[in-house]
N, C-alpha and C. Protein backbone atom coordinates (compact mmCIF):
# COMPACT_ATOMS: atom_id res chain seq x y z
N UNK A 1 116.51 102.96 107.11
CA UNK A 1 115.42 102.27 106.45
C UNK A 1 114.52 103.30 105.79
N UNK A 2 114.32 103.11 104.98
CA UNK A 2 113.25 103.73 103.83
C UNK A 2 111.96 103.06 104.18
N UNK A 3 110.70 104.14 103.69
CA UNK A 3 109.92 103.59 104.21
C UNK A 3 109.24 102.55 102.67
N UNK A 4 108.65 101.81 102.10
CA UNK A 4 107.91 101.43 101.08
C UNK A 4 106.84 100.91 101.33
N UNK A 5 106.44 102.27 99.85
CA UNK A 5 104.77 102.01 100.43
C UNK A 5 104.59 101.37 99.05
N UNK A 6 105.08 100.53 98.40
CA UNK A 6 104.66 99.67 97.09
C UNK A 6 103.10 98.88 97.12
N UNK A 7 102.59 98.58 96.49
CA UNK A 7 101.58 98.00 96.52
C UNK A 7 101.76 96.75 97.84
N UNK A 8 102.41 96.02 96.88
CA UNK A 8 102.86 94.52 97.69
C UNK A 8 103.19 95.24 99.17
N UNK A 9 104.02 95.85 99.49
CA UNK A 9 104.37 95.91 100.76
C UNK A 9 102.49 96.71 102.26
N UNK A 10 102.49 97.17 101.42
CA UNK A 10 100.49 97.55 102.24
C UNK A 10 100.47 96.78 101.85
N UNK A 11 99.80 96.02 100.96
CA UNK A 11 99.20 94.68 100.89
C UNK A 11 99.32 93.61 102.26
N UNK A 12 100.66 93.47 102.14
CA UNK A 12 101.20 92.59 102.74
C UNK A 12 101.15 93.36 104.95
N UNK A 13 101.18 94.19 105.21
CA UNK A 13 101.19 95.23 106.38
C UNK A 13 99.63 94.91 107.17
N UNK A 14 99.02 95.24 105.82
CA UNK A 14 97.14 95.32 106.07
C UNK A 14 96.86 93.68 106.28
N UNK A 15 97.28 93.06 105.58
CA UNK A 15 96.70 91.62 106.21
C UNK A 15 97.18 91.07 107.39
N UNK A 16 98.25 91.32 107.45
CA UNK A 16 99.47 90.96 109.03
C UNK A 16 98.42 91.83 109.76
N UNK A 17 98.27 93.31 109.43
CA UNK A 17 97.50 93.53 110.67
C UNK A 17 95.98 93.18 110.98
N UNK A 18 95.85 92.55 109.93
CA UNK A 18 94.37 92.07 110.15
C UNK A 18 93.93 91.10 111.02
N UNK A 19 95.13 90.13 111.26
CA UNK A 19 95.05 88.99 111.95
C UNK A 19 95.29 89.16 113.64
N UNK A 20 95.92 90.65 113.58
CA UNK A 20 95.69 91.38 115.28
C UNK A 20 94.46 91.54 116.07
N UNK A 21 94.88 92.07 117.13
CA UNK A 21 93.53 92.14 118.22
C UNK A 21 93.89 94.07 118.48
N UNK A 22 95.13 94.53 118.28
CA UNK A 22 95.78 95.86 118.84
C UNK A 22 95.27 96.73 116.96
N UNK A 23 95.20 98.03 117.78
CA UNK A 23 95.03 99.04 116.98
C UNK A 23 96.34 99.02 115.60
N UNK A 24 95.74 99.92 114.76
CA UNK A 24 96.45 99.55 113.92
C UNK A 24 98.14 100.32 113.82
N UNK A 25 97.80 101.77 114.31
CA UNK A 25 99.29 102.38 114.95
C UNK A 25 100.48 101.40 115.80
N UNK A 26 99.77 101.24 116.85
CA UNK A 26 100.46 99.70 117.66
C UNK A 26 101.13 98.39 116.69
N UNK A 27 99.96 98.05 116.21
CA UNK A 27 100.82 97.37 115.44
C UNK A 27 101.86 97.60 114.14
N UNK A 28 101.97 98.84 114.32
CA UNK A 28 102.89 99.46 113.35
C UNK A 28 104.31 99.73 114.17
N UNK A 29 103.98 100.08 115.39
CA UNK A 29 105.03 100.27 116.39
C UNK A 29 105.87 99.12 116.62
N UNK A 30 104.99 97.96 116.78
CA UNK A 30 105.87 96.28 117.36
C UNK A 30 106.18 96.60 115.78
N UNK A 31 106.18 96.31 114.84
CA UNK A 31 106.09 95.54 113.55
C UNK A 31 107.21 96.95 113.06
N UNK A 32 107.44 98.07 113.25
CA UNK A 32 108.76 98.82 112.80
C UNK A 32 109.05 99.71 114.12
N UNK A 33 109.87 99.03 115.16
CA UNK A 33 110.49 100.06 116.29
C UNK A 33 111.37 101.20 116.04
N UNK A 34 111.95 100.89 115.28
CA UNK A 34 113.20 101.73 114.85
C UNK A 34 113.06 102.55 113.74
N UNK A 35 111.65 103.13 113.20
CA UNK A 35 111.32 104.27 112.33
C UNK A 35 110.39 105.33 112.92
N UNK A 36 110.96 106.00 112.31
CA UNK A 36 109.93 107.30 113.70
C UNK A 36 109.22 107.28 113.05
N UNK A 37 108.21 108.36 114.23
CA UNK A 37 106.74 108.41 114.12
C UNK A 37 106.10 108.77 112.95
N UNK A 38 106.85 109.45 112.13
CA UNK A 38 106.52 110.02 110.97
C UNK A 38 106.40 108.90 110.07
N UNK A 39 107.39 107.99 109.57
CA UNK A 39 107.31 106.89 108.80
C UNK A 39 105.97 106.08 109.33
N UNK A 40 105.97 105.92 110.31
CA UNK A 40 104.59 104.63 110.98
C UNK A 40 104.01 105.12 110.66
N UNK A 41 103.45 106.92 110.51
CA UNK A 41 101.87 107.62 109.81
C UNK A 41 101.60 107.30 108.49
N UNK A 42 102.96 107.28 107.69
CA UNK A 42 103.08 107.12 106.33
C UNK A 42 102.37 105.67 105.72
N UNK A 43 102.91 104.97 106.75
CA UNK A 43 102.30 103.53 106.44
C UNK A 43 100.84 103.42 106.99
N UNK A 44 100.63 104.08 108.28
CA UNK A 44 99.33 103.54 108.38
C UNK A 44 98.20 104.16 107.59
N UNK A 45 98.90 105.87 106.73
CA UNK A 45 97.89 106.08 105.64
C UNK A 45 98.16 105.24 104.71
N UNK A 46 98.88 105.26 104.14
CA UNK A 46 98.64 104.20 102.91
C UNK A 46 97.57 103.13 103.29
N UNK A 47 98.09 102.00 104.43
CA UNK A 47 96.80 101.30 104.40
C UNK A 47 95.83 101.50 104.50
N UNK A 48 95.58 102.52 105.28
CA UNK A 48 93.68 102.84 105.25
C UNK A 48 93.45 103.74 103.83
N UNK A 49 94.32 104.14 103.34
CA UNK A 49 93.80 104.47 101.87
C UNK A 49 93.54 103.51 100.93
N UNK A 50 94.04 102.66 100.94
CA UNK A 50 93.69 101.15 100.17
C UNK A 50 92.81 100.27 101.10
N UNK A 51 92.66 100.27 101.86
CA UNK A 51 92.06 99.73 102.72
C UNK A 51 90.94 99.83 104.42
N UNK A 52 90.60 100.89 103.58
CA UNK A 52 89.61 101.91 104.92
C UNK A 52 88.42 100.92 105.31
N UNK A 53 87.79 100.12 104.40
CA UNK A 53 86.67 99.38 104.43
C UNK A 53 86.88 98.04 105.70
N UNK A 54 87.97 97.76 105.67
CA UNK A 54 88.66 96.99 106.16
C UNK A 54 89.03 97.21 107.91
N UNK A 55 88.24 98.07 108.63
CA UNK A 55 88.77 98.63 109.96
C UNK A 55 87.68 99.78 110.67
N UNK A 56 87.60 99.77 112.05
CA UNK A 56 86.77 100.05 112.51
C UNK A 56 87.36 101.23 113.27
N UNK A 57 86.46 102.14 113.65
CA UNK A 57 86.87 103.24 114.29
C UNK A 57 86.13 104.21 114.77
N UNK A 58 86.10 104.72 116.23
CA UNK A 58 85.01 105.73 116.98
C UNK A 58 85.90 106.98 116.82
N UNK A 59 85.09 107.82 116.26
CA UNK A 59 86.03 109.36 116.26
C UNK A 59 86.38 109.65 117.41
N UNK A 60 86.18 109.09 118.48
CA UNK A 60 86.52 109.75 119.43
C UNK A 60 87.13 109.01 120.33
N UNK A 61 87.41 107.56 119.99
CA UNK A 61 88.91 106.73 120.70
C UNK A 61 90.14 107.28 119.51
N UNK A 62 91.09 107.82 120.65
CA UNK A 62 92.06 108.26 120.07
C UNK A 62 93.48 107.71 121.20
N UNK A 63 94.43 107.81 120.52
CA UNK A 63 95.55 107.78 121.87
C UNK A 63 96.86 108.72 121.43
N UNK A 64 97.69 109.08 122.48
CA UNK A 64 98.41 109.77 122.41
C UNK A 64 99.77 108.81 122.55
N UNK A 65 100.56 109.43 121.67
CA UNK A 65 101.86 108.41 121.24
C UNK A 65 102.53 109.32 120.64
N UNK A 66 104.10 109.49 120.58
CA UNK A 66 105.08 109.69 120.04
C UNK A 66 105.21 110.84 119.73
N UNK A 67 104.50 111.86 120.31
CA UNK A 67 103.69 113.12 120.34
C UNK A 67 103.07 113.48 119.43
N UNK A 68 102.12 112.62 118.84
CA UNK A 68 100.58 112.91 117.78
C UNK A 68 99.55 112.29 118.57
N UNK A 69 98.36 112.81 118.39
CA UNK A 69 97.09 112.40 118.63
C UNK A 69 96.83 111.75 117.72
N UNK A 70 96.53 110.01 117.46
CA UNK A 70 96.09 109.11 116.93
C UNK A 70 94.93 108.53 117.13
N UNK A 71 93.98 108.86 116.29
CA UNK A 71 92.61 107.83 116.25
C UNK A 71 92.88 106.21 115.96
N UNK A 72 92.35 105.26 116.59
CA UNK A 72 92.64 104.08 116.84
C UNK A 72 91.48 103.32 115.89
N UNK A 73 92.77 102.68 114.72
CA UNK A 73 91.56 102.04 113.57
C UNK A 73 91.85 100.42 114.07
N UNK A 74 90.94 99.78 114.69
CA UNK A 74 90.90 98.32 114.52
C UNK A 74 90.56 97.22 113.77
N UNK A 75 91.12 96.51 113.61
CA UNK A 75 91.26 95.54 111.96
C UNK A 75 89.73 94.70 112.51
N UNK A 76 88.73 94.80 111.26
CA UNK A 76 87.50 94.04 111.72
C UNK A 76 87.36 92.44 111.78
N UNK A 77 88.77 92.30 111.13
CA UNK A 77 88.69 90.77 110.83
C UNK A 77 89.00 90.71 109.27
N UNK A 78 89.30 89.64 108.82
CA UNK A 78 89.32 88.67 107.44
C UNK A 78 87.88 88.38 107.12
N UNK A 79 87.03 87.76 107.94
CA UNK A 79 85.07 87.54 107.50
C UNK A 79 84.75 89.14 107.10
N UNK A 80 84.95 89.83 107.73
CA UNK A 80 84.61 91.29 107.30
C UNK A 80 85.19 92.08 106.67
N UNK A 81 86.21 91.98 106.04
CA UNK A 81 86.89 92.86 105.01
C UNK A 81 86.42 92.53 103.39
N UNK A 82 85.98 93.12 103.09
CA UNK A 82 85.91 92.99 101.54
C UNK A 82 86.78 93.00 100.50
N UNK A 83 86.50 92.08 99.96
CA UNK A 83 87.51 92.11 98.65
C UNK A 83 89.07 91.09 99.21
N UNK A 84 88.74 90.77 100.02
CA UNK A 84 90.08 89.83 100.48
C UNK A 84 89.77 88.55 100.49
């Protein structure tokens, strides 16, 4: 699997994860098991590059996974995202 970061496909990633309660790495994990860790970073920058406004985050909740240190961005909601 290739990873695609097309518009449509973040588009489509960032709103699925918007409708979560789990961090946004996590839900990158359920939502692609079978691409390593490297691909899941790829995607979860893209979305917070298009979509940073959109997600909440303490510099200093982080978790350890797949052997990277990950800061944990949580989706604020659909009422709170702008532009959606």
């Amino acid at each position: 699997m290739s990873v695609d970061l097309s518009v449509e496909k973040i588009l489509q990633l960032h709103r699925k994860a918007q409708e979560q309660k789990e961090d946004l790495y996590n839900f990158l994990r359920r939502e692609f098991p079978d691409i390593s860790p490297e691909e899941r970073l790829q995607y979860l920058s893209a979305i917070l590059n298009d979509h940073f406004e959109a997600y909440d985050y303490d510099p200093k909740d982080e978790i350890r996974v797949d052997g990277y240190i990950v800061k944990r961005f949580l989706p604020k909601g659909e009422h709170d995202a702008k532009g959606e």
